[in-house]
Protein backbone atom coordinates (compact mmCIF):
# COMPACT_ATOMS: atom_id res chain seq x y z
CA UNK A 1 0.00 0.00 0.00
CA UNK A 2 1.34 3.43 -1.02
CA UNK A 3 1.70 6.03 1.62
CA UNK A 4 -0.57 8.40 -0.04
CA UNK A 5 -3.11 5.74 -0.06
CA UNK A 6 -2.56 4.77 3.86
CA UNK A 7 -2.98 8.69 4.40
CA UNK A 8 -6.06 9.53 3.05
CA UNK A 9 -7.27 6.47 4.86
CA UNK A 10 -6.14 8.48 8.59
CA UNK A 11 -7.48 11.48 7.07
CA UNK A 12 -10.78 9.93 6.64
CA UNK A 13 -11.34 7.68 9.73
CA UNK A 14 -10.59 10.92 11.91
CA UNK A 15 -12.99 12.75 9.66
CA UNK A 16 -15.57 10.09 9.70
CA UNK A 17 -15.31 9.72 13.41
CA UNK A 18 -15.67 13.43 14.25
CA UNK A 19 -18.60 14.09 11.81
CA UNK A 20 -20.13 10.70 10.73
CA UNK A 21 -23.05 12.46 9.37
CA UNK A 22 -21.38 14.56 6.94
CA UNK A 23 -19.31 11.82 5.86
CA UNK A 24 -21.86 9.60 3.78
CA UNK A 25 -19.68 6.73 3.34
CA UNK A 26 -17.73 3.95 5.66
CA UNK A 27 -14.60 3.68 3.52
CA UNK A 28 -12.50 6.24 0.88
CA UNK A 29 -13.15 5.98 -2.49
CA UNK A 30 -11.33 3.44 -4.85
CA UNK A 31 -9.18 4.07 -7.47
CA UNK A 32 -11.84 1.97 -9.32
CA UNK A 33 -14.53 4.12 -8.70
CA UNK A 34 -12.40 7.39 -9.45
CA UNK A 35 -11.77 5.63 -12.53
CA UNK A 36 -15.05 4.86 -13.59
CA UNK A 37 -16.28 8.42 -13.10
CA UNK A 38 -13.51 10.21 -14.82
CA UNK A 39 -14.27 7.40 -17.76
CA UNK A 40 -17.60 9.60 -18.27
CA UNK A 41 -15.52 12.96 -19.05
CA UNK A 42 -13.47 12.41 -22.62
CA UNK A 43 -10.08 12.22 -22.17
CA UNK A 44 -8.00 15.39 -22.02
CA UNK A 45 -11.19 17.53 -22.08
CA UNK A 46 -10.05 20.96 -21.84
CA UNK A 47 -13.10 22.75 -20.21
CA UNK A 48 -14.25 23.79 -16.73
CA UNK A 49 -15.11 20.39 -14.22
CA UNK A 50 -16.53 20.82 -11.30
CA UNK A 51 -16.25 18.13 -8.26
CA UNK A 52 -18.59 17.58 -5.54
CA UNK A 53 -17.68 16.04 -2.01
CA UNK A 54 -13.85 16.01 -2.65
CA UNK A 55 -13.44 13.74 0.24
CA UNK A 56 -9.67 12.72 0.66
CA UNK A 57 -8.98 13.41 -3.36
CA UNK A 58 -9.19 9.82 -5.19
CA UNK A 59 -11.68 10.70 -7.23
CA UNK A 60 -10.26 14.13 -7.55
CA UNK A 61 -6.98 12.04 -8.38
CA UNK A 62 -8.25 9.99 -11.15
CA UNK A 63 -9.84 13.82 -13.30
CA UNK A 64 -6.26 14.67 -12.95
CA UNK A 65 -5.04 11.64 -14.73
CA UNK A 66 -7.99 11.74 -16.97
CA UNK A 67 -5.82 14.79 -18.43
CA UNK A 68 -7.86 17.44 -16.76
CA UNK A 69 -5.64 20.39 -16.11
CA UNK A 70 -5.53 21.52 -12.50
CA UNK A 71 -6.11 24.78 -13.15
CA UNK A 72 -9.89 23.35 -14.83
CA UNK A 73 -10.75 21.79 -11.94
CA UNK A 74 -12.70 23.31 -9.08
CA UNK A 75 -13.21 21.00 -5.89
CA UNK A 76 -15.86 21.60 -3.08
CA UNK A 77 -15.64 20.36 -0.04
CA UNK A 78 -17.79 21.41 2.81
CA UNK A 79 -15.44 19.78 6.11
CA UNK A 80 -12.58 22.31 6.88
CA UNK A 81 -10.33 19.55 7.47
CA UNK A 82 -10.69 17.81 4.43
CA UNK A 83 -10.12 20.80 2.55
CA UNK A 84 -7.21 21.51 3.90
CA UNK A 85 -5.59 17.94 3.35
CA UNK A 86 -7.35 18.67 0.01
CA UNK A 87 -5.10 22.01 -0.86
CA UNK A 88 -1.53 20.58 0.46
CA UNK A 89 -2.32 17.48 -1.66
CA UNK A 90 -3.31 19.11 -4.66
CA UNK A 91 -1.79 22.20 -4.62
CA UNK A 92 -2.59 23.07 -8.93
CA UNK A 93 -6.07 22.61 -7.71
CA UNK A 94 -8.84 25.54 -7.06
CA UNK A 95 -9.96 23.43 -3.34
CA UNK A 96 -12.77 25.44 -1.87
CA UNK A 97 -14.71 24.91 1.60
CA UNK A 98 -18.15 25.45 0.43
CA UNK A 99 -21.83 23.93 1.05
CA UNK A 100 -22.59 22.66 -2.66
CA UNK A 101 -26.33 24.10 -2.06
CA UNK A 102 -24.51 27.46 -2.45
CA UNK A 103 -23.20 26.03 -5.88
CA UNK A 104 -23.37 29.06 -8.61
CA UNK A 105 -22.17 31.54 -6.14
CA UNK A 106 -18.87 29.18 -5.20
CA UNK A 107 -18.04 28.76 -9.02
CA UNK A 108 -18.87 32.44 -9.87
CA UNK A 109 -16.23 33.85 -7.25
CA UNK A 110 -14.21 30.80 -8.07
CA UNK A 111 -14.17 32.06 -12.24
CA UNK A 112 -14.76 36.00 -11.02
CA UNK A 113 -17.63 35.29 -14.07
CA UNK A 114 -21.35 35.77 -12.94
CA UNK A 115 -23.53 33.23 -14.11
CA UNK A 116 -20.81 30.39 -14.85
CA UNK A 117 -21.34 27.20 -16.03
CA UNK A 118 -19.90 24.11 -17.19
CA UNK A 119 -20.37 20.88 -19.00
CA UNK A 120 -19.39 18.49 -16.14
CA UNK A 121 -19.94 17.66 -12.72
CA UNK A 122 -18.25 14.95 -10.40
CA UNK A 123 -20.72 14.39 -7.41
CA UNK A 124 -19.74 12.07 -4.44
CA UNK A 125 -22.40 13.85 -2.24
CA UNK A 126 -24.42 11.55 -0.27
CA UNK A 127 -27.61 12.32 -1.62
CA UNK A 128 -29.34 9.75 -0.09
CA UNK A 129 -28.57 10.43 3.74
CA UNK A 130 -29.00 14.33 3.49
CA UNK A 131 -32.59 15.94 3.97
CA UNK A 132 -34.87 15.91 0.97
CA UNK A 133 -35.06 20.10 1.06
CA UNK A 134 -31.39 19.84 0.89
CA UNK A 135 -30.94 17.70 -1.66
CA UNK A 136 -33.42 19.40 -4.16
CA UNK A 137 -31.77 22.60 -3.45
CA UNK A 138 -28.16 21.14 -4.64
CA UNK A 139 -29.82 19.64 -7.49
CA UNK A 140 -31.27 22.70 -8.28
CA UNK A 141 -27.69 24.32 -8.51
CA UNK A 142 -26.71 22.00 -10.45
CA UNK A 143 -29.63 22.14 -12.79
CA UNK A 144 -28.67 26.34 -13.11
CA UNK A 145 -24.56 25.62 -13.51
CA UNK A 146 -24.81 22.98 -15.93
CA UNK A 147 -24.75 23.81 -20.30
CA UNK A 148 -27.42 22.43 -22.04
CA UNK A 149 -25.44 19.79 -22.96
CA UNK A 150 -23.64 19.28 -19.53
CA UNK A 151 -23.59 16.13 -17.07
CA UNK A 152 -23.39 14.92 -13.60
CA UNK A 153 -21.61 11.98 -12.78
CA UNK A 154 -22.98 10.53 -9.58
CA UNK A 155 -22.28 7.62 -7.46
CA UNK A 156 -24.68 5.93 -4.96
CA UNK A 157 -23.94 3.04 -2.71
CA UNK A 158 -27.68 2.06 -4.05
CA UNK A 159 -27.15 -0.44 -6.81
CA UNK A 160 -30.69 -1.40 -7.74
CA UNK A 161 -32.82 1.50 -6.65
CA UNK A 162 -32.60 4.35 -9.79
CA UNK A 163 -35.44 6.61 -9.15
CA UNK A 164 -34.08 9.21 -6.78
CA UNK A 165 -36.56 12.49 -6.50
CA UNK A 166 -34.66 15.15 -6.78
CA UNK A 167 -32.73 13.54 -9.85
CA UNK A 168 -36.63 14.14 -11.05
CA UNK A 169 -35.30 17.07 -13.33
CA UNK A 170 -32.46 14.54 -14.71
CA UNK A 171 -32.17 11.98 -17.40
CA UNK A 172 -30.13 8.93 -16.46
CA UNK A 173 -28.09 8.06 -19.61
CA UNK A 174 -25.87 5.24 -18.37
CA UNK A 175 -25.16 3.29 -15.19
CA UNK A 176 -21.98 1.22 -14.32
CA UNK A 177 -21.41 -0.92 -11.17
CA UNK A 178 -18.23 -0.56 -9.82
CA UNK A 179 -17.89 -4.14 -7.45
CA UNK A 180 -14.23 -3.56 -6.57
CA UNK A 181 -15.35 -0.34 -4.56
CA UNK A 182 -15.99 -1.04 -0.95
CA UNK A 183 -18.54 -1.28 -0.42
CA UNK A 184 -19.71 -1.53 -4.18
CA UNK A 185 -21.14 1.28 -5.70
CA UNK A 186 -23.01 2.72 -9.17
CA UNK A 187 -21.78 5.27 -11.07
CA UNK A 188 -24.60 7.13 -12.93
CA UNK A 189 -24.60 9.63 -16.07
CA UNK A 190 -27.41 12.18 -16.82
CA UNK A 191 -28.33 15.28 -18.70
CA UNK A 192 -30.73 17.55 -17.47
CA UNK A 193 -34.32 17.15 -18.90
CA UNK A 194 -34.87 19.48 -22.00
């Protein structure tokens, strides 16, 4: 096991133990599942991507391998401390501490544009464990943020269950089970509804 990989694993017990709520998950993301959602961006895209729920950085890892240039990639994360393992990892990165329902206004500042918005987002927000009013509010940002021919790449620990309502305003395009995750998870693509 590579150091890197044995850190983020400290960083996110400690997190996960002072703030299980927030946290959403029991283990760090894979490198498989990083993979799988940086599969849905084209390789050496060139634009603006935006990632949800940083976390400890693997999927934030795998964008940068993808070929996405640091500078074109914006990562929110709404615990202070994983931000700041966040920005001394990836120091090329724009890391911000931000609440995702305040998702326009981060990226805005972030460009110094008003009204940005982009063609891709990463989401490892927990969707399903945050209040309904909450999630419908993110997903509202995200509806306002992304181009008309944008996309959010989602995961869910929920492998059967697609139907989610405030993906209501979304079109799932593709799904992909990712079994080496742990635990397993689904990786979903979808456009907003025309």
């Amino acid at each position: 096991m590579s150091i890197k990989f044995l850190k983020s694993v400290a960083v996110f017990s400690r997190e996960l133990f002072t703030n299980p709520g927030a946290t959403g998950a029991a283990c760090p993301s894979s490198l498989w599942l990083g993979q799988r959602m940086a599969s849905f961006i084209p390789k050496d895209y060139d634009g603006l991507v935006v990632e949800l729920g940083a976390g400890t950085g693997a999927i934030t890892n795998e964008l940068l391998d993808r070929g996405i240039a640091p500078n074109n990639l914006i990562s929110i994360e709404m615990s202070a401390s994983l931000s700041t393992y966040l920005q001394h990892r990836f120091p090329n990165v724009r890391v911000i501490q931000g609440d995702a329902e305040e998702l326009q206004q981060i990226i805005d500042q972030s460009t110094g544009r008003p009204n940005t918005s982009v063609d891709y987002i990463v989401s490892s927000l927990p969707f399903r464990s945050l209040p309904r009013e909450v999630c419908q509010k993110i997903a509202q940002q995200i509806t306002q943020i992304l181009t008309s021919a944008g996309r959010l790449i989602q995961f869910t620990y929920h492998l059967r269950s697609k139907n989610f309502t405030p993906f209501n305003g979304f079109t799932s395009l593709r799904s992909k089970i990712v079994w080496a995750n742990i635990p397993p998870a689904r990786v979903d693509l979808y456009a907003v509804k025309a």
